[in-house]
C-alpha atoms as a PDB file:
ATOM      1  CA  UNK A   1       0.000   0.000   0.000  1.00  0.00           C
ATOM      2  CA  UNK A   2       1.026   3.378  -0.624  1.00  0.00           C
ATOM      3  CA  UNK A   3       2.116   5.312   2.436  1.00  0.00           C
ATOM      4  CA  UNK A   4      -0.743   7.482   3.943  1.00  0.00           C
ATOM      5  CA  UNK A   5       1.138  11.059   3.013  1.00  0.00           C
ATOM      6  CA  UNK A   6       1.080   9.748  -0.809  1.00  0.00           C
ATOM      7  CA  UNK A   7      -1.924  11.090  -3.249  1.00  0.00           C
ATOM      8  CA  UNK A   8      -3.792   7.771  -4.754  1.00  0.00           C
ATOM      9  CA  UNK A   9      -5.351   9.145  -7.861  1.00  0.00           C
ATOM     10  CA  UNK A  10      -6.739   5.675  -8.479  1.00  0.00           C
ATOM     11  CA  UNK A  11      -8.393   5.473  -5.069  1.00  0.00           C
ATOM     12  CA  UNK A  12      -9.802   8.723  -5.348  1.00  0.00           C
ATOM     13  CA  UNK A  13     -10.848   7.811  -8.719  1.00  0.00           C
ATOM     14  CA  UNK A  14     -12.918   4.931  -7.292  1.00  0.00           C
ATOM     15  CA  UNK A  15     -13.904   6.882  -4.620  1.00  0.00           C
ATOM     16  CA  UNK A  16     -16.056   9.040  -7.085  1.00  0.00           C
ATOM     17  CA  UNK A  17     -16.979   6.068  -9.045  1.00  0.00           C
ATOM     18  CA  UNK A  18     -18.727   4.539  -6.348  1.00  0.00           C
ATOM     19  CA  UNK A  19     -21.676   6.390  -5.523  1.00  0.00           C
ATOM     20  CA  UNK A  20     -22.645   6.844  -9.461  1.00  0.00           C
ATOM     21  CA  UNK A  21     -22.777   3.094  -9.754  1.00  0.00           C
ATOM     22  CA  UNK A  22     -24.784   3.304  -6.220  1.00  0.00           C
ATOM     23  CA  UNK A  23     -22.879   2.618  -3.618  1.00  0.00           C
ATOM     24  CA  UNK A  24     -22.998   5.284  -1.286  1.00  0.00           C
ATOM     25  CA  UNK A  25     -21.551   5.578   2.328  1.00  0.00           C
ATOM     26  CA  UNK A  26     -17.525   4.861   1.289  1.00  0.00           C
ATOM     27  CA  UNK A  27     -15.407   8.085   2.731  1.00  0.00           C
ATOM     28  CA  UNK A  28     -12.269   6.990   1.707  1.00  0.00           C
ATOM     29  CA  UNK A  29     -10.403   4.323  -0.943  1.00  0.00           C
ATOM     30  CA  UNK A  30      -6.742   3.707  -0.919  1.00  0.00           C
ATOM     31  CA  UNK A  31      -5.646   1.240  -3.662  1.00  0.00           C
ATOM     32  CA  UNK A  32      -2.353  -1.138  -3.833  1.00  0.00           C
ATOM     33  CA  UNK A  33      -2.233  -4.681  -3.780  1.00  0.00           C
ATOM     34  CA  UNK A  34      -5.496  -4.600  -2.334  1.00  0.00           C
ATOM     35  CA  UNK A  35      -8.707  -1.952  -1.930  1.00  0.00           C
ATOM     36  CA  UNK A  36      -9.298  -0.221   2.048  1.00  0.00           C
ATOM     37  CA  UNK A  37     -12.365   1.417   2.452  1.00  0.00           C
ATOM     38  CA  UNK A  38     -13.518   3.486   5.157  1.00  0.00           C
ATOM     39  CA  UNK A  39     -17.028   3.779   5.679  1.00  0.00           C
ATOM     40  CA  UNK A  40     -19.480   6.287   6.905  1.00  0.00           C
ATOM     41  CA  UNK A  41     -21.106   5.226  10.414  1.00  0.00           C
ATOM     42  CA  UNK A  42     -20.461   1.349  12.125  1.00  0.00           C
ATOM     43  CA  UNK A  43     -20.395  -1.950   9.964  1.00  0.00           C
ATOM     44  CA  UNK A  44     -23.182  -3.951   9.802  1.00  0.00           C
ATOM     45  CA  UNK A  45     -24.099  -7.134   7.703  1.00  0.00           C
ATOM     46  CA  UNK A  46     -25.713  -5.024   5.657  1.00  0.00           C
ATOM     47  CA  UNK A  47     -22.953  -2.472   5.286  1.00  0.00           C
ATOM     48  CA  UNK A  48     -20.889  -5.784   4.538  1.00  0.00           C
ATOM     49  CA  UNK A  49     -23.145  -7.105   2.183  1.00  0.00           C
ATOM     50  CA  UNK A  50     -22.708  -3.916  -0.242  1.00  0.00           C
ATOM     51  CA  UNK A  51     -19.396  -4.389   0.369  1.00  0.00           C
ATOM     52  CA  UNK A  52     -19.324  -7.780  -1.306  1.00  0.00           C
ATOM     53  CA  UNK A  53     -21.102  -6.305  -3.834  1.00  0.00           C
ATOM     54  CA  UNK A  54     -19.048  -3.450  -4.524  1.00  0.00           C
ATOM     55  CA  UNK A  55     -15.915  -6.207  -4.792  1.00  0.00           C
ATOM     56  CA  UNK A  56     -18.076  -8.164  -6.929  1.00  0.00           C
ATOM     57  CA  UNK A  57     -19.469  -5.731  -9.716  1.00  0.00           C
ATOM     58  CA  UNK A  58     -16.458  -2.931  -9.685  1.00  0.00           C
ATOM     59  CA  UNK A  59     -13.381  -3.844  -7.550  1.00  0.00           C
ATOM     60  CA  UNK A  60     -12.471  -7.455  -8.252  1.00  0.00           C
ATOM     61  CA  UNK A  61     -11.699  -8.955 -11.750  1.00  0.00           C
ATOM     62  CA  UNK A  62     -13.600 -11.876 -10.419  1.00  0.00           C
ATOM     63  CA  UNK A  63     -12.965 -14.283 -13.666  1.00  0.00           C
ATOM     64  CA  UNK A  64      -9.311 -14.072 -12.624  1.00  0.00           C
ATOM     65  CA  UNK A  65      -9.292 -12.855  -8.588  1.00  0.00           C
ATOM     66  CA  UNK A  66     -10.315 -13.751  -5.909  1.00  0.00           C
ATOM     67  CA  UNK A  67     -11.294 -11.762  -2.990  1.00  0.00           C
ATOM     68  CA  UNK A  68     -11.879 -11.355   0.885  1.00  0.00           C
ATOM     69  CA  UNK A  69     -14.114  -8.474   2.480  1.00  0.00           C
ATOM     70  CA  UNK A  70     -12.559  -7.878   6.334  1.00  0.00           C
ATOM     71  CA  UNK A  71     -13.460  -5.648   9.453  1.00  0.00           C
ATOM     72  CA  UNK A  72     -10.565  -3.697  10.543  1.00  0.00           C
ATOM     73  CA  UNK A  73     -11.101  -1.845  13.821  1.00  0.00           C
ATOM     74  CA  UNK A  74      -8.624   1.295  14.146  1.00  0.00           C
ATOM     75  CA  UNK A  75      -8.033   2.156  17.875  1.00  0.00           C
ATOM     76  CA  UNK A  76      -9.495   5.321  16.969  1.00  0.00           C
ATOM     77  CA  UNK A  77     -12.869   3.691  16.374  1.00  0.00           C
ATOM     78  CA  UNK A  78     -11.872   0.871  19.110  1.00  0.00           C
ATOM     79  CA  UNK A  79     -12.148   4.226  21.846  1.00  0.00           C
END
């Protein structure tokens, strides 16, 4: 991943691509070797399952990747 100081045109391209294609509620997207979102409000299994969906339709080139949606807690959100 690209260190936090560094501008990710591609995640800030995705970013905006996300709500046109509806899905809304993503505040940030930093791209590398994999996708990190941050997401407006707590995680839910609904907030997961658009998620998967996101991966699914726009982030994952799924006839040739595979891929893994995860919960990351930061310890500013674990406060």
């Amino acid at each position: 991943m690209l260190k936090p100081e560094i501008l990710d045109p591609q995640g800030q391209a995705v970013q905006r691509a996300l709500p046109r294609l509806g899905f809304d509620g993503v505040r940030d997207v930093r791209q590398g070797k994999r996708f990190e979102l941050e997401m407006d409000g707590p995680v839910d299994d609904t907030v997961l399952d658009r998620v998967r969906e996101m991966a699914r339709t726009f982030l994952a080139n799924t006839v040739i990747e595979d891929f893994d949606v995860r919960v990351e807690v930061t310890e500013e959100e674990s406060r």
